[in-house]
Every structure is written in C-alpha cells, then in structure tokens.
N, C-alpha and C. Protein backbone atom coordinates (compact mmCIF):
# COMPACT_ATOMS: atom_id res chain seq x y z
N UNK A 1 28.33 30.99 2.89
CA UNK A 1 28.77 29.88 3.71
C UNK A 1 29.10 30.39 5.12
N UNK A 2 28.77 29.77 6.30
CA UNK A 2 29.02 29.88 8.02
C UNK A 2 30.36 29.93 7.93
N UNK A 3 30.58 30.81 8.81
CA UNK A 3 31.97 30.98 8.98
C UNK A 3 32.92 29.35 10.01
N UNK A 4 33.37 28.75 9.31
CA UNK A 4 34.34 27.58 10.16
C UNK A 4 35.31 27.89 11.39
N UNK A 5 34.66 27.40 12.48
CA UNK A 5 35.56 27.83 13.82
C UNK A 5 36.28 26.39 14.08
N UNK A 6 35.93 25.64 13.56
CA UNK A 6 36.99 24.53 13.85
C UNK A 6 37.04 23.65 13.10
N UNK A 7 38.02 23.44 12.09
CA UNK A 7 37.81 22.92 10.65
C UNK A 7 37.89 21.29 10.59
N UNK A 8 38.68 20.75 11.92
CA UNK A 8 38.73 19.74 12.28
C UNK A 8 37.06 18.95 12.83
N UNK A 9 36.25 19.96 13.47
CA UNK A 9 34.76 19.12 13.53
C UNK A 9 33.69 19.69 13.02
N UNK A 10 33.95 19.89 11.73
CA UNK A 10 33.05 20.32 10.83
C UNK A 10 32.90 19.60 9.68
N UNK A 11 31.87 19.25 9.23
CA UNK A 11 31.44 18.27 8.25
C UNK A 11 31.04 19.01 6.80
N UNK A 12 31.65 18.92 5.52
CA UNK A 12 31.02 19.67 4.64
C UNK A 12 29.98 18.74 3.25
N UNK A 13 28.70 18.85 3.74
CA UNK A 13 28.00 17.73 3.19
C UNK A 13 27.70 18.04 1.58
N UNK A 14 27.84 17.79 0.30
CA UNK A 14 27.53 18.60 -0.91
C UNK A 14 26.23 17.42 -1.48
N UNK A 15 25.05 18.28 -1.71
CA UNK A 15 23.86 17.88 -2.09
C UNK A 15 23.69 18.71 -3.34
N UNK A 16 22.80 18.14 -3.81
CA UNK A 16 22.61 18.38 -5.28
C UNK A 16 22.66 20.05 -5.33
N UNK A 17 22.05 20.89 -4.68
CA UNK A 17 21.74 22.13 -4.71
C UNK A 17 22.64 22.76 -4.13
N UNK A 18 23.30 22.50 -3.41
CA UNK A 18 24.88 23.12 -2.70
C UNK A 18 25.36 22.59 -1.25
N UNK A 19 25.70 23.03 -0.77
CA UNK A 19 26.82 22.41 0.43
C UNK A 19 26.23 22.79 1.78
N UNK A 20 26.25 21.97 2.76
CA UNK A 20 25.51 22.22 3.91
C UNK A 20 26.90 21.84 4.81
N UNK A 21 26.92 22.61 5.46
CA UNK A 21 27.89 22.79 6.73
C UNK A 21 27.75 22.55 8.19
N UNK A 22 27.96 21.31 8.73
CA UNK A 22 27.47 21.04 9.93
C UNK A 22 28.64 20.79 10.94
N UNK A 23 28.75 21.84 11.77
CA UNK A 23 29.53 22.18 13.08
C UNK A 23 29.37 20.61 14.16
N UNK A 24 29.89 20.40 14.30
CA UNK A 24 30.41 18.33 15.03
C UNK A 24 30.22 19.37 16.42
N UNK A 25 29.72 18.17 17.61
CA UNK A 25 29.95 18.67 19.04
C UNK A 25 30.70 17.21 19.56
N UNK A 26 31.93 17.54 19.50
CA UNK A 26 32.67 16.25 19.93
C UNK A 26 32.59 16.28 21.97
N UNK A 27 32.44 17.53 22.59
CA UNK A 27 32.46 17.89 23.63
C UNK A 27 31.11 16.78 24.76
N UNK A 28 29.85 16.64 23.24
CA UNK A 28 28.78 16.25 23.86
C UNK A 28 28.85 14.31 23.52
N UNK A 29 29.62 14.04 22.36
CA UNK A 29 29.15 12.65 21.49
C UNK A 29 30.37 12.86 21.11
N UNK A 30 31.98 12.55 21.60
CA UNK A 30 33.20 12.49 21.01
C UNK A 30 33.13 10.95 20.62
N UNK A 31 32.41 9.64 20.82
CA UNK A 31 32.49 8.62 19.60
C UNK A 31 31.88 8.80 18.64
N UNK A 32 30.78 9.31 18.77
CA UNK A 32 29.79 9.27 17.40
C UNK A 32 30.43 10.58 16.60
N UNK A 33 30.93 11.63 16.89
CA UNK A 33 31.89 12.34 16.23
C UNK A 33 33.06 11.80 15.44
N UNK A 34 33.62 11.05 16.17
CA UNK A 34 34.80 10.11 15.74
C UNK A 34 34.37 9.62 14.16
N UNK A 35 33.31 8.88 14.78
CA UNK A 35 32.66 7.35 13.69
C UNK A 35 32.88 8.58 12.68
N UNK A 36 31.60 9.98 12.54
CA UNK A 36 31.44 10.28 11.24
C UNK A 36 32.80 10.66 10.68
N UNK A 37 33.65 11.05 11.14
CA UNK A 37 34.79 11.72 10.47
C UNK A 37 35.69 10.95 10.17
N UNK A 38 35.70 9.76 10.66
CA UNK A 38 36.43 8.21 10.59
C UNK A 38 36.07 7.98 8.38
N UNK A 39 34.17 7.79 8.92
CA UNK A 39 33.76 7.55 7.63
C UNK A 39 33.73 8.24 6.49
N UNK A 40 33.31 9.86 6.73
CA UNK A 40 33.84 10.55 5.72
C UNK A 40 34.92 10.66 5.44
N UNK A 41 36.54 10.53 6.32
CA UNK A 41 37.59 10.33 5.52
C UNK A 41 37.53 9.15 4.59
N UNK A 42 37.32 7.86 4.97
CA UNK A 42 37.50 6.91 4.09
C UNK A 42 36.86 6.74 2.98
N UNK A 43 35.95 8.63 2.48
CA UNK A 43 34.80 8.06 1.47
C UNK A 43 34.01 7.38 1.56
N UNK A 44 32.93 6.40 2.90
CA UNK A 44 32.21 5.66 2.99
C UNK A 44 30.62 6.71 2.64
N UNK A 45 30.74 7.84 2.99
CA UNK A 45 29.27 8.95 2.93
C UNK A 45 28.96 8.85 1.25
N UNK A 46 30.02 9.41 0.60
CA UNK A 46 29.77 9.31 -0.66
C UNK A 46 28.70 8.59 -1.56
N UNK A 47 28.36 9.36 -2.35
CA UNK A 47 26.84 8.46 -2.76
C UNK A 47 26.07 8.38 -1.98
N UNK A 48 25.92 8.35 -0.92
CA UNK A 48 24.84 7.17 0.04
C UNK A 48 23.56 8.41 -0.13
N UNK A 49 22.59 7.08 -0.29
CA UNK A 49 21.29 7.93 -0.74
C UNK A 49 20.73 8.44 0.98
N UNK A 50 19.87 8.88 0.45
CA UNK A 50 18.90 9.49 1.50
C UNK A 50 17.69 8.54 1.66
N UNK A 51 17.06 7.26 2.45
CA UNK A 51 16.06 6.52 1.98
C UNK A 51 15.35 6.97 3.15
N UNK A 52 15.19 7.74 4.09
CA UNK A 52 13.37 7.93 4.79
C UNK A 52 13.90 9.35 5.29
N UNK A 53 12.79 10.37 4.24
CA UNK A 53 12.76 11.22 4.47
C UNK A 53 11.43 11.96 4.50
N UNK A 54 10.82 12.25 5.73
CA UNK A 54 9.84 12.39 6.33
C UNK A 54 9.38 13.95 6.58
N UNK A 55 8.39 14.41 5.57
CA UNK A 55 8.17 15.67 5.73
C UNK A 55 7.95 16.14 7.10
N UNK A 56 8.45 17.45 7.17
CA UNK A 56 8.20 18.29 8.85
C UNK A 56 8.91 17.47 10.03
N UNK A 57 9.72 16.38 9.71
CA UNK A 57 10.58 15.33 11.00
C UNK A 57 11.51 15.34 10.19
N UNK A 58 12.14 14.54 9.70
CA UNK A 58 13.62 14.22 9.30
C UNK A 58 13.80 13.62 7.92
N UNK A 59 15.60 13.82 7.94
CA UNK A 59 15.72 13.10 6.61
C UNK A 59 17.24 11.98 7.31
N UNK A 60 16.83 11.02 6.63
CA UNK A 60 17.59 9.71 6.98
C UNK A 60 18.65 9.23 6.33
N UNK A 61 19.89 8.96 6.72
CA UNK A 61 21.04 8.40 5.54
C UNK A 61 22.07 7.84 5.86
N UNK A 62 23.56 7.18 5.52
CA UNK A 62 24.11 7.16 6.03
C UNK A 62 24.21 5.77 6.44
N UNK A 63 23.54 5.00 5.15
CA UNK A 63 23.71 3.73 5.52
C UNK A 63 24.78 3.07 4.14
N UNK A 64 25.86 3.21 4.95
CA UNK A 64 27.60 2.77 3.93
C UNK A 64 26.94 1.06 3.15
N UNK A 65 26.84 0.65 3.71
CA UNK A 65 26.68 -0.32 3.45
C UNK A 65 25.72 -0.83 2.07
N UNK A 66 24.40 -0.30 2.50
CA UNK A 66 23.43 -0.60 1.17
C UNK A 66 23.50 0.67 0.48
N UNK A 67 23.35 1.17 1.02
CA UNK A 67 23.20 3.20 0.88
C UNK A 67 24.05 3.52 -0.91
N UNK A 68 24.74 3.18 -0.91
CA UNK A 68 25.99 3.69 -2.06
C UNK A 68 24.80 3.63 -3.67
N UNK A 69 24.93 4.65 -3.90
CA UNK A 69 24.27 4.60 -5.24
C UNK A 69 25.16 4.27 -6.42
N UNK A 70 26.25 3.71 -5.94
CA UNK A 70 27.20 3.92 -7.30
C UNK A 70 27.58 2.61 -7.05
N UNK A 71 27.58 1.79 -5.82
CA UNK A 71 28.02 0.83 -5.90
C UNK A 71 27.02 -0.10 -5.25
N UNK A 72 26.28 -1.35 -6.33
CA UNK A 72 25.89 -2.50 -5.85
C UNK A 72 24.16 -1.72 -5.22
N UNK A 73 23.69 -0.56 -5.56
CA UNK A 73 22.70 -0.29 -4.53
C UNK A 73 21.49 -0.87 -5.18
N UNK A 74 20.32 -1.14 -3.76
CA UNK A 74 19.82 -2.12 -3.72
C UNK A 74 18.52 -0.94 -2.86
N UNK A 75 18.01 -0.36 -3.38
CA UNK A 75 16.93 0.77 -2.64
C UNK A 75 16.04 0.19 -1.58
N UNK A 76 15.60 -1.46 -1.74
CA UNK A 76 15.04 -2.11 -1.02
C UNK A 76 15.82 -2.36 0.54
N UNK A 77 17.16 -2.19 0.41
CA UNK A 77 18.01 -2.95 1.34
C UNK A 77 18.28 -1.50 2.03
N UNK A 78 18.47 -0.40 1.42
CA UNK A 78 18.89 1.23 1.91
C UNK A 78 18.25 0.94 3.33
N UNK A 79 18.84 1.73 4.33
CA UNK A 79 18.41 1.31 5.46
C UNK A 79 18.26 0.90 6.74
N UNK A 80 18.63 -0.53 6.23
CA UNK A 80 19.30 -1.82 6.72
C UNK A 80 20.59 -1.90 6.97
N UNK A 81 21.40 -1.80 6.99
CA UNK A 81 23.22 -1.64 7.27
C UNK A 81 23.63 -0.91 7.82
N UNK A 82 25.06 -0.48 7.79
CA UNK A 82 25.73 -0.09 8.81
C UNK A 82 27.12 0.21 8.06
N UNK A 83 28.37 0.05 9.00
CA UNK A 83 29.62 -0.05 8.62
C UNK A 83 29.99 -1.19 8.97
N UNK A 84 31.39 -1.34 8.44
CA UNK A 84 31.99 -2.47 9.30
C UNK A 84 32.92 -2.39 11.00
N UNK A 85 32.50 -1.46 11.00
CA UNK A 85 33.33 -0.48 12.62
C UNK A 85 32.64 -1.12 13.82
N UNK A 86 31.45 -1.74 13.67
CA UNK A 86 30.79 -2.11 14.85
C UNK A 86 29.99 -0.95 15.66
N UNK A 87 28.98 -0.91 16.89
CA UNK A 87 28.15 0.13 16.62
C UNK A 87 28.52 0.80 18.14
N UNK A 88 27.94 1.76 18.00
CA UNK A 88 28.86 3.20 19.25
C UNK A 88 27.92 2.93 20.21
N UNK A 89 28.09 3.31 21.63
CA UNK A 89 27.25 3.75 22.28
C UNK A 89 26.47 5.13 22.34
N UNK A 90 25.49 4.75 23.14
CA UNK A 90 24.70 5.78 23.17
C UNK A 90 25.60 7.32 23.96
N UNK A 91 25.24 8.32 23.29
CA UNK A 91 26.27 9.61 23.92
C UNK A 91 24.73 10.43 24.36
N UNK A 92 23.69 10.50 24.88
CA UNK A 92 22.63 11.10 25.33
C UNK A 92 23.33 12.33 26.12
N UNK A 93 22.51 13.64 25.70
CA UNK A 93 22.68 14.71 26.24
C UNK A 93 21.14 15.85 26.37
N UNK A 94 21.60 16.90 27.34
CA UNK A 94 19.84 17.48 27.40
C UNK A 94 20.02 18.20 25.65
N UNK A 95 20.90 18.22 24.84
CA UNK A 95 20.74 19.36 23.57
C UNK A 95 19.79 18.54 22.78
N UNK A 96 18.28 19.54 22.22
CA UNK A 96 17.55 19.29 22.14
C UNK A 96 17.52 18.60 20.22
N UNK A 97 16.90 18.13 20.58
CA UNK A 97 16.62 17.82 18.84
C UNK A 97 15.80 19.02 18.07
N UNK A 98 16.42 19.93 17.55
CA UNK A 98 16.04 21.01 17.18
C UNK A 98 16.29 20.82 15.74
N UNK A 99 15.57 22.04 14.96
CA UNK A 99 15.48 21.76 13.40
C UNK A 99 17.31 22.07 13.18
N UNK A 100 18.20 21.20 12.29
CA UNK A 100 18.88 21.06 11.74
C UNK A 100 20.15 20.73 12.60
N UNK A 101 19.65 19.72 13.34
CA UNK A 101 20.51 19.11 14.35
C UNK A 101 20.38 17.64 13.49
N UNK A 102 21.43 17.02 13.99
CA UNK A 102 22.26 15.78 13.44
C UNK A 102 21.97 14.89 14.93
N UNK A 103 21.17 13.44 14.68
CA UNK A 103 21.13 12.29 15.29
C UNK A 103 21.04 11.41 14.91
N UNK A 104 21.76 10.29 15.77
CA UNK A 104 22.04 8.72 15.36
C UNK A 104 21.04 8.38 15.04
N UNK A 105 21.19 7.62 14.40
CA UNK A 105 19.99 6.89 13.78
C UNK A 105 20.51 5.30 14.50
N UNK A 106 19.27 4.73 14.90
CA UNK A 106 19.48 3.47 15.81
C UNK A 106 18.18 2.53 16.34
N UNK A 107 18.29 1.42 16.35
CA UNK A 107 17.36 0.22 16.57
C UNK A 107 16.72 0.77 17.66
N UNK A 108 15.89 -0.30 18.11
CA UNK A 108 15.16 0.04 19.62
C UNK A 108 16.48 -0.25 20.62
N UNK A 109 17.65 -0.69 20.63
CA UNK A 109 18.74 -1.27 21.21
C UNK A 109 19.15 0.86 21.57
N UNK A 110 19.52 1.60 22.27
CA UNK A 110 20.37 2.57 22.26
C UNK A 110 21.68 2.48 22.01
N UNK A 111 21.81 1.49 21.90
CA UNK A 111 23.76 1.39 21.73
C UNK A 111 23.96 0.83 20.66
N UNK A 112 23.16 1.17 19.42
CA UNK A 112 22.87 0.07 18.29
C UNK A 112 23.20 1.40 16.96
N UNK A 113 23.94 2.56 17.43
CA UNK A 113 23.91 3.37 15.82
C UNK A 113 25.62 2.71 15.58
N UNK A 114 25.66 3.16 14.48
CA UNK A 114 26.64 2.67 13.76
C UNK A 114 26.88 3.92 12.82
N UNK A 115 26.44 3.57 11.48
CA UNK A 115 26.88 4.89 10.14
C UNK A 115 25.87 5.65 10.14
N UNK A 116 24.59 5.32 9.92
CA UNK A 116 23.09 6.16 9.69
C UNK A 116 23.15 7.21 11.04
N UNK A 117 22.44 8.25 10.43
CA UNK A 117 22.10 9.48 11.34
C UNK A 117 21.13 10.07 10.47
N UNK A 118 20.17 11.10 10.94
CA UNK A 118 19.27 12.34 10.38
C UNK A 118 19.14 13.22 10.49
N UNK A 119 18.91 14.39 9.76
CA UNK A 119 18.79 15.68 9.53
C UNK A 119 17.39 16.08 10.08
N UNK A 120 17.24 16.84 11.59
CA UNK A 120 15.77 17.42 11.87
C UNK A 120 15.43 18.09 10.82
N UNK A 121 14.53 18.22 10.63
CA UNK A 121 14.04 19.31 9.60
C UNK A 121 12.89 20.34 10.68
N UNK A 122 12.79 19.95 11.37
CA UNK A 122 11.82 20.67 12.52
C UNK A 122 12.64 20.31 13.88
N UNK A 123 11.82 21.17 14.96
CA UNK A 123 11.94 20.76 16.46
C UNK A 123 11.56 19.58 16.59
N UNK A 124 12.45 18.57 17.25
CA UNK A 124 11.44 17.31 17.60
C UNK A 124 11.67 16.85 18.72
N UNK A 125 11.33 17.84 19.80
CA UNK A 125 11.84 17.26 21.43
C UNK A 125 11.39 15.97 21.57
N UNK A 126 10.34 14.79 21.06
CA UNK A 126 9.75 13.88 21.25
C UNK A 126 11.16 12.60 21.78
N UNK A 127 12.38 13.25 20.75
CA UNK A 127 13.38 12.35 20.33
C UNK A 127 14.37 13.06 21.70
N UNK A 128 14.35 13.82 22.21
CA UNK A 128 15.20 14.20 23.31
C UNK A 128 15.72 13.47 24.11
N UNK A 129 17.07 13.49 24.48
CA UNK A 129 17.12 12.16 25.19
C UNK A 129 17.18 10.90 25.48
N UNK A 130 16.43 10.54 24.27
CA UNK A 130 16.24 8.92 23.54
C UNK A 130 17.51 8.81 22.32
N UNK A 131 17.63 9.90 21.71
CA UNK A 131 18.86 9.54 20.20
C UNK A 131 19.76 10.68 20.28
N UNK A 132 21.31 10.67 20.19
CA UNK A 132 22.18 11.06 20.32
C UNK A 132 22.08 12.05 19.64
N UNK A 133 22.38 13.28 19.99
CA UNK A 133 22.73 14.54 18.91
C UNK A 133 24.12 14.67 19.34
N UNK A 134 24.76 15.30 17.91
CA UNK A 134 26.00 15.48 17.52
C UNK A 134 26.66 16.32 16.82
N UNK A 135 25.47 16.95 16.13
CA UNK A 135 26.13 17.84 15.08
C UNK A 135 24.88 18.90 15.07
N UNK A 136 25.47 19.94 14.23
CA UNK A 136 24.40 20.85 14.04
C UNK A 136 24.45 21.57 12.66
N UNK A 137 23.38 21.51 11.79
CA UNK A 137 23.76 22.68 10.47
C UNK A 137 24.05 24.43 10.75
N UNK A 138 24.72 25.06 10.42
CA UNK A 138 25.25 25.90 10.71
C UNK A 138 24.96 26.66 9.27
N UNK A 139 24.96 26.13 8.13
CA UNK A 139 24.40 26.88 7.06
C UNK A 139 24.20 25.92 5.77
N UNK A 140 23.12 25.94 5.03
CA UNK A 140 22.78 24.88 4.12
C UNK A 140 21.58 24.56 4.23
N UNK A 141 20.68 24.57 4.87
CA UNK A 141 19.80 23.62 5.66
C UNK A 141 18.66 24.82 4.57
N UNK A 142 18.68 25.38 3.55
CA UNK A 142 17.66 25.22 2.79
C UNK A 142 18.04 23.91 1.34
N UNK A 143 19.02 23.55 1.44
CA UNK A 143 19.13 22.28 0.57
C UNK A 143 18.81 21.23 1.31
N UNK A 144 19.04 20.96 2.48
CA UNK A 144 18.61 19.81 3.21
C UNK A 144 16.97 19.82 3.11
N UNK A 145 15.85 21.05 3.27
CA UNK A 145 14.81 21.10 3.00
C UNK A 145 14.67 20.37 1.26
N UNK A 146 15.35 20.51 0.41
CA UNK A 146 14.96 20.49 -0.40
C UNK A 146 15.23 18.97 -1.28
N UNK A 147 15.71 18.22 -0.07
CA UNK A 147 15.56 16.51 -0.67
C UNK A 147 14.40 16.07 -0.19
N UNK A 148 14.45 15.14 -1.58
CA UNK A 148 12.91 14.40 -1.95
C UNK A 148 12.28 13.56 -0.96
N UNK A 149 10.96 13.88 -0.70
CA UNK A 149 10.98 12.85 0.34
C UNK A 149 10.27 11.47 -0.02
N UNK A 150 9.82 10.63 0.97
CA UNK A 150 9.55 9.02 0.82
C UNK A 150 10.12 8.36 1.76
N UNK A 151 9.65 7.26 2.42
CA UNK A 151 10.18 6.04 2.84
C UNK A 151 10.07 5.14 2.06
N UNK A 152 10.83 4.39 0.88
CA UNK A 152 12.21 5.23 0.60
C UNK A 152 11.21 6.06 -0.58
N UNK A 153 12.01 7.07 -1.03
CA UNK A 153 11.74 7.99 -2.53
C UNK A 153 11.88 7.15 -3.18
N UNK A 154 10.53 7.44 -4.65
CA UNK A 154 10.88 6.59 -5.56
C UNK A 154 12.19 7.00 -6.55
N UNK A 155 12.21 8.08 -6.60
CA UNK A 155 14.00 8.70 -6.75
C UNK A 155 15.40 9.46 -5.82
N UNK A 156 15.55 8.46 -4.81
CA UNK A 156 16.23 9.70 -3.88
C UNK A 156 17.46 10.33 -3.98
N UNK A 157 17.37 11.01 -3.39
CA UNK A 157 18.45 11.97 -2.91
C UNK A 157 19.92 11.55 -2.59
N UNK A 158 21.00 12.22 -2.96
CA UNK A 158 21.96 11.50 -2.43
C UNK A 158 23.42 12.41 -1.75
N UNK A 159 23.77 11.87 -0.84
CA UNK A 159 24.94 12.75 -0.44
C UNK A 159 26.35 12.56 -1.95
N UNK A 160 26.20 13.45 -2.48
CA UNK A 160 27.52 13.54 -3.13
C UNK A 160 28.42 13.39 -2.49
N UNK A 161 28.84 13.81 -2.12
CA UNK A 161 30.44 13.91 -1.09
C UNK A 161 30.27 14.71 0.52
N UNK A 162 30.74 14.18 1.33
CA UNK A 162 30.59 14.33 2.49
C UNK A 162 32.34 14.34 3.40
N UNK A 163 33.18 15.41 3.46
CA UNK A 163 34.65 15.82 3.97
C UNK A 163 34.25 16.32 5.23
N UNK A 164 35.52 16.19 5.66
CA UNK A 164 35.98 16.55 7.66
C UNK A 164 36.68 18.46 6.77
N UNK A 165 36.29 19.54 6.77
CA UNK A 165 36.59 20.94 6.66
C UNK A 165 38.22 20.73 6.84
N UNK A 166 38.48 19.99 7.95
CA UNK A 166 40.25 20.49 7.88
C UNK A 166 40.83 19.68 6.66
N UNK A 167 39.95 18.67 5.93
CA UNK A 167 41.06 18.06 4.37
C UNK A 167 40.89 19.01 3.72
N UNK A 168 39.70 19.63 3.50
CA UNK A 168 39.65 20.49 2.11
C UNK A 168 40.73 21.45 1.87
C-alpha cells in the first residue's frame, strides 16, 4: 500500500481484488473534493456498481442514486443519477488526464457533475481541460484494471466500500 501523506484527502476505494488508494487534489477541485468525501462519509459510494467501463479509456461509477447494488438497483437506470447535493461546478485545470487519474463524470452542461466520476485506465489528453480531475491512484490501479468491462457489464463490478483515510 502508498504511503498516506494526508489522510484527510485520500480516498480508500475496496474492490473485489483489494484496495486502491487515491490521493484527492483539493488544491486543484476543492468542491468536487468536498462532494466525494461528503459522500463517502455518508456511505453513499458503497455498493455502487461500476456501469461503463471502457477498455484502454475508463471505468465509470458513482452514480448514488441508481448505482447501489444492494439497494433498489435497476442496471438499466445505473448511470442516470446523481445525489441529492445538487451538481458542482466545473474545477478545470492544465493536470492532464493521465492513466489513473480521477474525473467528473458530467453531461454536455460542464457544471453538470454531481456523484459519478472515472477511473483513466490510459492517458487520455482528448478529455484535458473539458472534465475536472481531482484525484489520482497512488496504488491499486492493478485492481482497477481488473473490473469487468461493458456499457453496462452484463455482471458488474462494484465499489464495496469507499472511506476518507483519516476515519479509518
């Protein structure tokens, strides 16, 4: 496991195969930092499946709303939702969308993310500039390779539990 330099913006994500550790840049995206650590305290990550996960580009999640595999989920609807928090603005910065960087996930609207974000799985400068980065994997990111992919999977993936490092 990466060594934790700041336990307060660090995210500890647990996937089926083990725990992925992603270092928060509140310096670059301090709302969209907020939101996630808002939501993983309240347990909203939990369960939430993984529904578009796109070989060699990204994996997609983080939708509280339909997302929950344990509660009420609806794989058709995964996706589609949000929280009930209302949705952040855009935090655009030059840090690149690089493999195992963390971005909003959001409408054609830029000021339209809310809970959903994705896991690069590659470089994808295409997205530079256009979708908020925020976070970065710091160690894990051969389990993040290793959810199923599909838009959606016909079995997906799911965040077990998702903590802010300073509760644990």
């Amino acid at each position: 496991m990466a060594e934790i330099k700041d336990p307060e913006n660090t995210i500890l994500m647990e996937l089926k195969d083990g725990t992925v550790t992603i270092e928060l840049m509140p310096n670059l995206a301090p709302k969209h930092v907020e939101r996630m650590k808002e939501l993983a305290r309240a347990g909203k990550y939990d369960n939430v499946c993984f529904h578009r996960v796109i070989d060699g580009f990204m994996a997609q999640t983080g939708d509280v709303q339909h997302g929950n595999m344990e509660d009420g989920f609806n794989l058709r609807s995964a996706g589609t939702g949000g929280s009930d928090l209302g949705n952040v603005p855009a935090e655009f910065s030059k840090v690149p969308h690089a493999r195992g960087s963390i971005g909003a996930a959001r409408s054609a609207n830029p000021d339209s993310a809310n809970s959903q974000f994705f896991i690069n799985f590659s470089d994808n400068d295409f997205l530079n500039c256009q979708y908020t980065v925020y976070g970065q994997v710091i160690s894990g990111m051969e389990h993040v390779d290793a959810i199923t992919r599909g838009e959606p999977p016909a079995q997906p993936d799911r965040m077990i539990s998702v903590k802010v490092a300073a509760d644990v």
